[in-house]
N, C-alpha and C. Protein backbone atom coordinates (compact mmCIF):
# COMPACT_ATOMS: atom_id res chain seq x y z
N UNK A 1 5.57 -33.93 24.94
CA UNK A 1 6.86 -34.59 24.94
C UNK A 1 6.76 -35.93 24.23
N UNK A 2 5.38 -36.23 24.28
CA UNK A 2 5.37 -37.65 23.88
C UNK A 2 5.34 -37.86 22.24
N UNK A 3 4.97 -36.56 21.56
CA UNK A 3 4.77 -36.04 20.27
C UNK A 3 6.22 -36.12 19.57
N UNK A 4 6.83 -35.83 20.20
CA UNK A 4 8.21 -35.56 20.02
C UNK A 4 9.37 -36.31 19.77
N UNK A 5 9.27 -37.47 21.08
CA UNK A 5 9.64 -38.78 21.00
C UNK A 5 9.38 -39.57 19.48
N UNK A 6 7.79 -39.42 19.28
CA UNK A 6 7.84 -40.32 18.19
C UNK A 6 8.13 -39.58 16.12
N UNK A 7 8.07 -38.16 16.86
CA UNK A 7 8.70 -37.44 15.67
C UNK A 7 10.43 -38.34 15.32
N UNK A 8 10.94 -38.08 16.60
CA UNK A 8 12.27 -37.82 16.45
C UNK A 8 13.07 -39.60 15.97
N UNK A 9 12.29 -40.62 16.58
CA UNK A 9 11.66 -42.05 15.82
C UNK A 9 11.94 -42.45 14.77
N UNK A 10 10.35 -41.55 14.57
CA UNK A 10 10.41 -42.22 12.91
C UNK A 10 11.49 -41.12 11.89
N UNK A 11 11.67 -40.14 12.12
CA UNK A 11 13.23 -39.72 11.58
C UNK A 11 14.01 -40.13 11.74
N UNK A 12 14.32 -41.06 12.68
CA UNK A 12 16.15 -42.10 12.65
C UNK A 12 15.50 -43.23 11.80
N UNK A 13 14.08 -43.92 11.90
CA UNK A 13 14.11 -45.06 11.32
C UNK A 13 13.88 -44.52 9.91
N UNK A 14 13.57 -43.61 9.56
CA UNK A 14 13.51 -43.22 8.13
C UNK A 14 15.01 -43.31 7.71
N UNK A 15 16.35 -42.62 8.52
CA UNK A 15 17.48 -42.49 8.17
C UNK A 15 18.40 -43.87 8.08
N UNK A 16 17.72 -44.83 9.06
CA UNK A 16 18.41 -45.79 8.69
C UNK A 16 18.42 -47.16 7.72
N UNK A 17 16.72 -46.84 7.42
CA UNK A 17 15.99 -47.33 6.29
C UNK A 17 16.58 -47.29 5.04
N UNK A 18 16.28 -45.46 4.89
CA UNK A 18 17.23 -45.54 3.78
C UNK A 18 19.08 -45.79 3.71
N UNK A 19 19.82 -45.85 4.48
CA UNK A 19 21.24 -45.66 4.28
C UNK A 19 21.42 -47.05 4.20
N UNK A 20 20.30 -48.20 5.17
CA UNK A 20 20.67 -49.38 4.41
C UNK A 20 20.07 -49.92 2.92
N UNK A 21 18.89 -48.87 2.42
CA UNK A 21 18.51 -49.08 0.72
C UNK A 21 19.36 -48.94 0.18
N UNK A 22 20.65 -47.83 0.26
CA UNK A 22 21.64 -47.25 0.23
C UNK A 22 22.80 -48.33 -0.04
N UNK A 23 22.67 -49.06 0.74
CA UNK A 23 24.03 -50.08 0.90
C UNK A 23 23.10 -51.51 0.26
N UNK A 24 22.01 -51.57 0.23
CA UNK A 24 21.82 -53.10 -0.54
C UNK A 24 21.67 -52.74 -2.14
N UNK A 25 21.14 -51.33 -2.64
CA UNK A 25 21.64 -50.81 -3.79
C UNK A 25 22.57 -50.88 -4.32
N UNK A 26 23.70 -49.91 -4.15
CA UNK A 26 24.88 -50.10 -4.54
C UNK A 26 26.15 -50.32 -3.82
N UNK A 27 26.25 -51.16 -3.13
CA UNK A 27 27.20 -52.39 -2.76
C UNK A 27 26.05 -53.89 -2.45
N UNK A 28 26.15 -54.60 -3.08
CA UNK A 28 24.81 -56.04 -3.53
C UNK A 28 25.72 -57.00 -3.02
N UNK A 29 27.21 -56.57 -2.54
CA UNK A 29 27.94 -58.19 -2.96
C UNK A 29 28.21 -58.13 -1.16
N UNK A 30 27.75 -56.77 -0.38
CA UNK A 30 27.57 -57.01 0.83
C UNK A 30 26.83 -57.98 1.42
N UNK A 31 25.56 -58.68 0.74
CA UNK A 31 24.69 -59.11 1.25
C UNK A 31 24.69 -60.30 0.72
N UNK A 32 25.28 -61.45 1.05
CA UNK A 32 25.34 -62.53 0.13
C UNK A 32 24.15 -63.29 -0.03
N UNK A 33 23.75 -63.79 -1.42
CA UNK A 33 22.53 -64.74 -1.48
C UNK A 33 21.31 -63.76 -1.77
N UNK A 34 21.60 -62.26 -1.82
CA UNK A 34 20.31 -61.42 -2.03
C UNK A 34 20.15 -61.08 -3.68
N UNK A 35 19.38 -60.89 -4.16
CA UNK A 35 18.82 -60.76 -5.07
C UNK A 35 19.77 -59.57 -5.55
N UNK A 36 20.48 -59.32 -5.70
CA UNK A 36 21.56 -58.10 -6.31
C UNK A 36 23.04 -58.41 -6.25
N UNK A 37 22.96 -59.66 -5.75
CA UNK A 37 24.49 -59.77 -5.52
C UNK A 37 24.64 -61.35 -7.08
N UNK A 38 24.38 -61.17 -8.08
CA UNK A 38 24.66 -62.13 -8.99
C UNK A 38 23.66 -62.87 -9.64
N UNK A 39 21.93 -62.24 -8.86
CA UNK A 39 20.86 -63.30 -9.13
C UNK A 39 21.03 -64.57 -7.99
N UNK A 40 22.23 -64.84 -7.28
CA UNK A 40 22.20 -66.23 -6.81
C UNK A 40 20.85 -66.10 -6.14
N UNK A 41 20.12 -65.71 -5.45
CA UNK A 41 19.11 -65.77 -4.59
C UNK A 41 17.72 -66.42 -5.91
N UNK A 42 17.82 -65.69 -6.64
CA UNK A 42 17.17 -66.36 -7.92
C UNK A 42 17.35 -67.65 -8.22
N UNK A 43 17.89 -68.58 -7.90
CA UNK A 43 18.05 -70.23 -8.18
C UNK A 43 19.43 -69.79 -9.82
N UNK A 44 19.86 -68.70 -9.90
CA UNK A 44 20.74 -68.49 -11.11
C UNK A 44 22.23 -68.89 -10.67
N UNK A 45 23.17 -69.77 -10.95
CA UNK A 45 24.96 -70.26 -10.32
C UNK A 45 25.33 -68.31 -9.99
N UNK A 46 25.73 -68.01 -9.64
CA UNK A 46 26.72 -67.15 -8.91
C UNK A 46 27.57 -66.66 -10.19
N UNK A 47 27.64 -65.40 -11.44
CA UNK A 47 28.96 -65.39 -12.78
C UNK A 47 29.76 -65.47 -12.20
N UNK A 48 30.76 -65.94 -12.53
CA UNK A 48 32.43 -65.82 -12.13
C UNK A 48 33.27 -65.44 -13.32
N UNK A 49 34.09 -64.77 -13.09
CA UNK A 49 35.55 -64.99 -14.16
C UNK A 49 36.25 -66.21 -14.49
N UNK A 50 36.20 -66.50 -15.65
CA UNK A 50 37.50 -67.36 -15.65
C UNK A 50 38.42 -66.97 -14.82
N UNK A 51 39.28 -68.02 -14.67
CA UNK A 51 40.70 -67.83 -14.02
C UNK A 51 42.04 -67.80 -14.63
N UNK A 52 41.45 -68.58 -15.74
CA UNK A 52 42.57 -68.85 -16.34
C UNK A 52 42.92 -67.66 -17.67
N UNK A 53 41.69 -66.86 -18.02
CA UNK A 53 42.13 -65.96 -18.59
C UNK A 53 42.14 -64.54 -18.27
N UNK A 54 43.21 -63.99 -17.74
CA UNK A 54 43.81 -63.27 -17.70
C UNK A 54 43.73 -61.92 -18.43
N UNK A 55 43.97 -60.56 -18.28
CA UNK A 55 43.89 -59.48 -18.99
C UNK A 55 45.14 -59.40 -19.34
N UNK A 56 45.80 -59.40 -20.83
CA UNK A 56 47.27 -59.16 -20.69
C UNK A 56 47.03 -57.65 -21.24
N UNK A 57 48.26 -56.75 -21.25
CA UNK A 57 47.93 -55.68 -21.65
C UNK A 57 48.70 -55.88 -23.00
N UNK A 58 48.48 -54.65 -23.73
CA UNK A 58 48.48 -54.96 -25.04
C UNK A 58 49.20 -53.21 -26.00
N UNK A 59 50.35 -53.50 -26.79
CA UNK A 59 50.92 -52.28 -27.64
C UNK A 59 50.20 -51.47 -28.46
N UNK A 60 49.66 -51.10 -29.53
CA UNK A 60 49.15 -50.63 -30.03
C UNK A 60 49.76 -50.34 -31.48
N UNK A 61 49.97 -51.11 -32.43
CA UNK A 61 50.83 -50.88 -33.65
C UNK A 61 49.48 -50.36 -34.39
N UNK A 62 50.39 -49.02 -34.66
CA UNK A 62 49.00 -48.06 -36.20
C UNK A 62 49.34 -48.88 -37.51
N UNK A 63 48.71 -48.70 -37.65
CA UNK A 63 49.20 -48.95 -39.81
C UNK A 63 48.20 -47.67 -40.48
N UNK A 64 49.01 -47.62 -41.81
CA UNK A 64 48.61 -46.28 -42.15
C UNK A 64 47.05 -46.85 -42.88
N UNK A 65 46.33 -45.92 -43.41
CA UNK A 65 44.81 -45.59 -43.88
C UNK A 65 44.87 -46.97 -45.35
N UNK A 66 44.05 -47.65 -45.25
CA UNK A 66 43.93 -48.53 -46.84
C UNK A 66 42.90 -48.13 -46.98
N UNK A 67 42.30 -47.67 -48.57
CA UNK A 67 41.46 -47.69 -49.65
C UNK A 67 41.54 -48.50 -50.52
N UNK A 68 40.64 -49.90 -50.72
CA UNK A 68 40.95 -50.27 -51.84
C UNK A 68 39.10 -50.23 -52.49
N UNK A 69 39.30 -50.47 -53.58
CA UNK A 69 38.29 -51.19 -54.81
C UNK A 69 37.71 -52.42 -54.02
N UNK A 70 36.22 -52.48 -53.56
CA UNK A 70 35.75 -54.12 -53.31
C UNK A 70 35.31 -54.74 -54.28
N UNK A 71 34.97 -56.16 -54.39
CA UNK A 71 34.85 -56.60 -55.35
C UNK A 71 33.41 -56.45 -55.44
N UNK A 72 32.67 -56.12 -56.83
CA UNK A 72 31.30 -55.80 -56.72
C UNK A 72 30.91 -56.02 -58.44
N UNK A 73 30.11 -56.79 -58.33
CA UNK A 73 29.38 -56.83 -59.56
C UNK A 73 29.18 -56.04 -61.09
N UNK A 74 28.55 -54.51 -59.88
CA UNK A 74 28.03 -53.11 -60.38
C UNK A 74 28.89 -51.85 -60.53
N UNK A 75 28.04 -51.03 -59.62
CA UNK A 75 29.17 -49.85 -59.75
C UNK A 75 30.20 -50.16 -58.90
N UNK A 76 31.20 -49.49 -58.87
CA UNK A 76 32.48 -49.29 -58.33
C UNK A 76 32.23 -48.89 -56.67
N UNK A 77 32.52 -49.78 -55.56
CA UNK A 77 32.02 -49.45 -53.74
C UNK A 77 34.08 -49.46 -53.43
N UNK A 78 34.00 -48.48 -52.62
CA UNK A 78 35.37 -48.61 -51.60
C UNK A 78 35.44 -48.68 -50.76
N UNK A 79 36.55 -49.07 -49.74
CA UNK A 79 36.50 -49.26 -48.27
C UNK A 79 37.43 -48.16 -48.46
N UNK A 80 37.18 -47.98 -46.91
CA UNK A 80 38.39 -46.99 -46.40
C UNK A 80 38.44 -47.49 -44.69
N UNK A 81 39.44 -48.14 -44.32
CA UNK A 81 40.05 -48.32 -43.15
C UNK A 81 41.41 -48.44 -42.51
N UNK A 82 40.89 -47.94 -41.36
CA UNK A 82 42.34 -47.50 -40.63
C UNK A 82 42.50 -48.88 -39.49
N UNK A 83 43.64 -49.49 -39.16
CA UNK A 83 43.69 -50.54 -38.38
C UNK A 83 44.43 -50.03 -37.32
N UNK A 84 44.54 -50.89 -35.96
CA UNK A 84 45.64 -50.85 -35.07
C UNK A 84 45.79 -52.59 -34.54
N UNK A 85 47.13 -52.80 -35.03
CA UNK A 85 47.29 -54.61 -34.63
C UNK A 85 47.92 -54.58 -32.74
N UNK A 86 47.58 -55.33 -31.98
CA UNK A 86 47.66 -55.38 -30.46
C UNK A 86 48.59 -56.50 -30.67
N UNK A 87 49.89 -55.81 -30.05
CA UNK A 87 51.31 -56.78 -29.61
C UNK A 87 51.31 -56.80 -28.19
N UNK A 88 52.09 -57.52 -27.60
CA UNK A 88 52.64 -57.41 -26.69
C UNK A 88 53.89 -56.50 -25.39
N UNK A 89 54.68 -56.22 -26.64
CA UNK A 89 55.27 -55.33 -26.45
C UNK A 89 55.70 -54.19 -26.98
N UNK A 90 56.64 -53.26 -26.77
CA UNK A 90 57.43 -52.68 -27.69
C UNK A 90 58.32 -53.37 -28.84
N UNK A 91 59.19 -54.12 -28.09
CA UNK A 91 60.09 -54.96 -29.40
C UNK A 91 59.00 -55.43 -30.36
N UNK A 92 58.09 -56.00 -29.85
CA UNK A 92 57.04 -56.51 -31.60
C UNK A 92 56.83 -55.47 -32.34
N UNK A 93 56.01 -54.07 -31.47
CA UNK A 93 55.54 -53.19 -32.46
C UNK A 93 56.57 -52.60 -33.03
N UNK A 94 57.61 -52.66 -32.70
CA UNK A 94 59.18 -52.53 -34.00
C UNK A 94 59.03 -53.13 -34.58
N UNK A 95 59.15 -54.47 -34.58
CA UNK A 95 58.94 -55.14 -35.71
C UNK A 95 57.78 -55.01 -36.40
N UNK A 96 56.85 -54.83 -36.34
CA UNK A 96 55.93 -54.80 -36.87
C UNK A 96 55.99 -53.93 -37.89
N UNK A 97 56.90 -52.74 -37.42
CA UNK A 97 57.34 -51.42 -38.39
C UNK A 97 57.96 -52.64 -39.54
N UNK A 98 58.81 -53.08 -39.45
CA UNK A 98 59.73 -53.83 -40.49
C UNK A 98 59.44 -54.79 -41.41
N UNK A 99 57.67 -55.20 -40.95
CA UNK A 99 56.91 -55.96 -41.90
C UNK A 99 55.96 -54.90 -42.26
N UNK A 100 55.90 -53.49 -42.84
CA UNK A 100 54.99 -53.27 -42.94
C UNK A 100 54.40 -53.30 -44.49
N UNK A 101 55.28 -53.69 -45.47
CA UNK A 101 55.09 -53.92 -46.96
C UNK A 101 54.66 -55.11 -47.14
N UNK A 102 55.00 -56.49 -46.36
CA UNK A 102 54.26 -57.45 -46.62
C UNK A 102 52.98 -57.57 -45.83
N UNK A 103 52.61 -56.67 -44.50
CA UNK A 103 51.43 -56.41 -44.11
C UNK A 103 50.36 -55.83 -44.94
N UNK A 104 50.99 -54.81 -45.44
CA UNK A 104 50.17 -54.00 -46.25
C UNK A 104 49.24 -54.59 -47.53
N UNK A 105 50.38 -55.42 -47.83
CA UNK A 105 50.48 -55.97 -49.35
C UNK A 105 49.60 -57.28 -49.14
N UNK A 106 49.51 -57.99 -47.98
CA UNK A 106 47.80 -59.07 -47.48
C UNK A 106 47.22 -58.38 -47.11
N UNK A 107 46.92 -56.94 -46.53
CA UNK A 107 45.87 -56.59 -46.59
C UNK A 107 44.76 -56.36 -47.52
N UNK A 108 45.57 -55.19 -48.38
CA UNK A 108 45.29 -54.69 -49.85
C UNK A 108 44.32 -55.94 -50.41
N UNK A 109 45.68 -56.81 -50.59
CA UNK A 109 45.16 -58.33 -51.46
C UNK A 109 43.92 -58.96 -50.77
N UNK A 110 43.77 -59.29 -49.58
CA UNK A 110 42.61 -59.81 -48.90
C UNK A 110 41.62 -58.94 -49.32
N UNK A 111 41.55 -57.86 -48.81
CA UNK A 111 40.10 -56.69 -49.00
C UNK A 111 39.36 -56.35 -50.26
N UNK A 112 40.63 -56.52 -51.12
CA UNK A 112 40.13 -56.36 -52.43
C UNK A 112 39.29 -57.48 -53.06
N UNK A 113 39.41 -59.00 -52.12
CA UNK A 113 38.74 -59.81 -52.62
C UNK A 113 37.02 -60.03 -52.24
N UNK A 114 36.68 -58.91 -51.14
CA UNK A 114 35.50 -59.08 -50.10
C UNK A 114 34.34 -58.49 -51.33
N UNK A 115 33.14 -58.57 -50.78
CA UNK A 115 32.14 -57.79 -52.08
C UNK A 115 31.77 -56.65 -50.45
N UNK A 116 30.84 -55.62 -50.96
CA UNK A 116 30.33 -54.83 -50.09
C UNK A 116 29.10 -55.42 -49.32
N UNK A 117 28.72 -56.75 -49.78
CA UNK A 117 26.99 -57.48 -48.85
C UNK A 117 28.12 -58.11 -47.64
N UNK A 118 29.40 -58.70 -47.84
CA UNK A 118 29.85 -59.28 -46.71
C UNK A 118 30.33 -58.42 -45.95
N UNK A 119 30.70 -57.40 -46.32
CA UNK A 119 31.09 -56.30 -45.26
C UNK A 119 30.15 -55.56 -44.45
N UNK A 120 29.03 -55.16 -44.86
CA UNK A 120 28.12 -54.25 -44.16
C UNK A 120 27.43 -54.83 -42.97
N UNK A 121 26.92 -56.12 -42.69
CA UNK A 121 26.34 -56.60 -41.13
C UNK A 121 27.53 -56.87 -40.52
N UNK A 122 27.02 -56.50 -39.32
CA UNK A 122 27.90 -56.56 -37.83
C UNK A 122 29.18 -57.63 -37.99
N UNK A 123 28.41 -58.88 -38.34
CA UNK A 123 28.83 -60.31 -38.41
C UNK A 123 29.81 -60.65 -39.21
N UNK A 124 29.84 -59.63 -40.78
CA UNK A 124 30.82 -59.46 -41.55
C UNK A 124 31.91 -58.81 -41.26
N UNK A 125 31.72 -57.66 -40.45
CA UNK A 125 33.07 -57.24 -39.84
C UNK A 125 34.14 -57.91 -38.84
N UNK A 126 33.27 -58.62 -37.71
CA UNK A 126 34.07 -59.50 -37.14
C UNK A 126 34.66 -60.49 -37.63
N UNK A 127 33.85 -60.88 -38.77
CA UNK A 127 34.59 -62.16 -39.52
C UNK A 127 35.89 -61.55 -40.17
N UNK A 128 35.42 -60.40 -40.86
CA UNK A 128 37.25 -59.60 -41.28
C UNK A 128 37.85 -59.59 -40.38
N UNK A 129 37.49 -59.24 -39.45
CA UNK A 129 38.64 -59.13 -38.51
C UNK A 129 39.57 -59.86 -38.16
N UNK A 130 39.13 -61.41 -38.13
CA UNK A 130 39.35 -62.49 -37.52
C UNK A 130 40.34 -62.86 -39.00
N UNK A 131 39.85 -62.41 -39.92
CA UNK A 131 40.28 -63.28 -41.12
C UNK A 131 42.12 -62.29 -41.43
N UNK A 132 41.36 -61.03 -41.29
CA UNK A 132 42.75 -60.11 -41.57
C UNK A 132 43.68 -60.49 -40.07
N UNK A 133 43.57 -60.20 -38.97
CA UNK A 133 44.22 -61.63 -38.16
C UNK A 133 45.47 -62.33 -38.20
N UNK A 134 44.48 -63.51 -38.85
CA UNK A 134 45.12 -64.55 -39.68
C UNK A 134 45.83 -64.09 -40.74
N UNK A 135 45.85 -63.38 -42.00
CA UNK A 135 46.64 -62.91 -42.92
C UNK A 135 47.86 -61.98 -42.39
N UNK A 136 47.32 -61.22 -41.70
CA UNK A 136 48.87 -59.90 -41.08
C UNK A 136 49.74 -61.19 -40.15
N UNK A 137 49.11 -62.24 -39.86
CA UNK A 137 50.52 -62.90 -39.05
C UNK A 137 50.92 -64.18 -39.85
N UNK A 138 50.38 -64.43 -41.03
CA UNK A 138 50.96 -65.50 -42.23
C UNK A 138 51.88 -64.76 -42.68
N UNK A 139 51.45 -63.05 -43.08
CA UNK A 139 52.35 -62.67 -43.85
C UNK A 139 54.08 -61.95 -43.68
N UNK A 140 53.77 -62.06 -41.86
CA UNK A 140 54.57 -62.14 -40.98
C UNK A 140 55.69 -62.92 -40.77
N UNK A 141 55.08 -64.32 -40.69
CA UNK A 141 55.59 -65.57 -40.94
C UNK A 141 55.28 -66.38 -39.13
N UNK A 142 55.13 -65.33 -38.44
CA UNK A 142 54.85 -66.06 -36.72
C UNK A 142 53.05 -65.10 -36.40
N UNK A 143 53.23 -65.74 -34.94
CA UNK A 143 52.03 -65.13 -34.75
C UNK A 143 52.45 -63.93 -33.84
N UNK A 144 52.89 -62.89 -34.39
CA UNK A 144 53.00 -61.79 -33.42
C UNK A 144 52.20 -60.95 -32.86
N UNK A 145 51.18 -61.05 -33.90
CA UNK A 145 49.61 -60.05 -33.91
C UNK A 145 48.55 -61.11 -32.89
N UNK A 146 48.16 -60.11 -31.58
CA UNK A 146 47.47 -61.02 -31.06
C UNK A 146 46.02 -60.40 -30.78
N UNK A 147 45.33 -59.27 -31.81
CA UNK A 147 44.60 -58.89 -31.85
C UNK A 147 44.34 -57.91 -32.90
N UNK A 148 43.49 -57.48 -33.67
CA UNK A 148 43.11 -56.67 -34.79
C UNK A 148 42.16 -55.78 -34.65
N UNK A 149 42.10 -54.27 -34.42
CA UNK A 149 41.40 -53.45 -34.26
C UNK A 149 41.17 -52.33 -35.31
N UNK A 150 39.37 -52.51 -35.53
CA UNK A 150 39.58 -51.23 -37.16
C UNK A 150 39.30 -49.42 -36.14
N UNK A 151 40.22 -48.97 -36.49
CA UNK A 151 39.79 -47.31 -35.96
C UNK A 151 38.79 -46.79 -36.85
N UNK A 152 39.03 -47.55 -38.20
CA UNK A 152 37.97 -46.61 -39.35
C UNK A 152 37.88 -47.81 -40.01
N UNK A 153 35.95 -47.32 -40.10
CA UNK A 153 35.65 -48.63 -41.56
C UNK A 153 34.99 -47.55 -42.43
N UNK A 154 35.09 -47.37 -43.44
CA UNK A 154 33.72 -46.87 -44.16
C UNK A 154 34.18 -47.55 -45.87
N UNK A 155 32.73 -47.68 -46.29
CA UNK A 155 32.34 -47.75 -47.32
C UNK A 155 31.91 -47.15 -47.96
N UNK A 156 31.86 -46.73 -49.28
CA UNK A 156 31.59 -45.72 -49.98
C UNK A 156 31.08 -46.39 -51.62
């Protein structure tokens, strides 16, 4: 009987061993100050969110496919990309329909001025991004575009 007792023991303390590995695993923010809940236990501040910025949600305006000619020394390189500009609402991405010849027409013009060495690292694309941006809402005339997303890059 006494065999038994300590069978039956160390099977609950095994079960409760693990169900709390269980809970300091994956829930960490149960246990405040432990080493899984942020590093704080590590001497590391606690991440936080800003507060002040906010997730706004965001429209999705397509624009159709650009190919242009980059500018290149040598042989002849092309882009081919597809964009989607992030409004706010519906009423913008209407409008957005209604600028889409002078959108088009700074795009074209911007891209055609890039060579293919500034386009190809990581670093060059975000900088287009940032730069086309700025051009689709000059050519706008306000800032309606509050984000620039490529669906397609390629070079050729």
């Amino acid at each position: 009987m006494n065999k038994k007792l300590v069978i039956i023991g160390a099977g609950a303390l095994a079960g409760v061993l693990s169900a709390g590995a269980g809970v300091y695993f994956f829930k960490p923010d149960l246990f405040p100050g432990s080493v899984g809940s942020n590093g704080a236990a590590a001497g590391k501040p606690a991440k936080t969110e800003p507060k002040d910025k906010k997730h706004e949600s965001e429209v999705g305006a397509e624009l159709e496919v650009f190919v242009v000619n980059l500018a290149s020394s040598g042989q002849g390189r092309y882009l081919r990309t597809t964009l989607s500009l992030g409004v706010k609402s519906e009423r913008e991405k209407n409008k957005i329909k209604e600028f889409t010849g002078p959108i088009r027409h700074a795009v074209i013009m911007y891209l055609t001025e890039r060579k293919v060495e500034e386009l190809t690292a990581p670093e060059g694309k975000e900088k287009l991004r940032h730069a086309l941006h700025e051009q689709i809402n000059e050519a706008i005339g306000q800032k309606l575009v509050s984000s620039v997303y490529f669906k397609e890059f390629l070079i050729q």
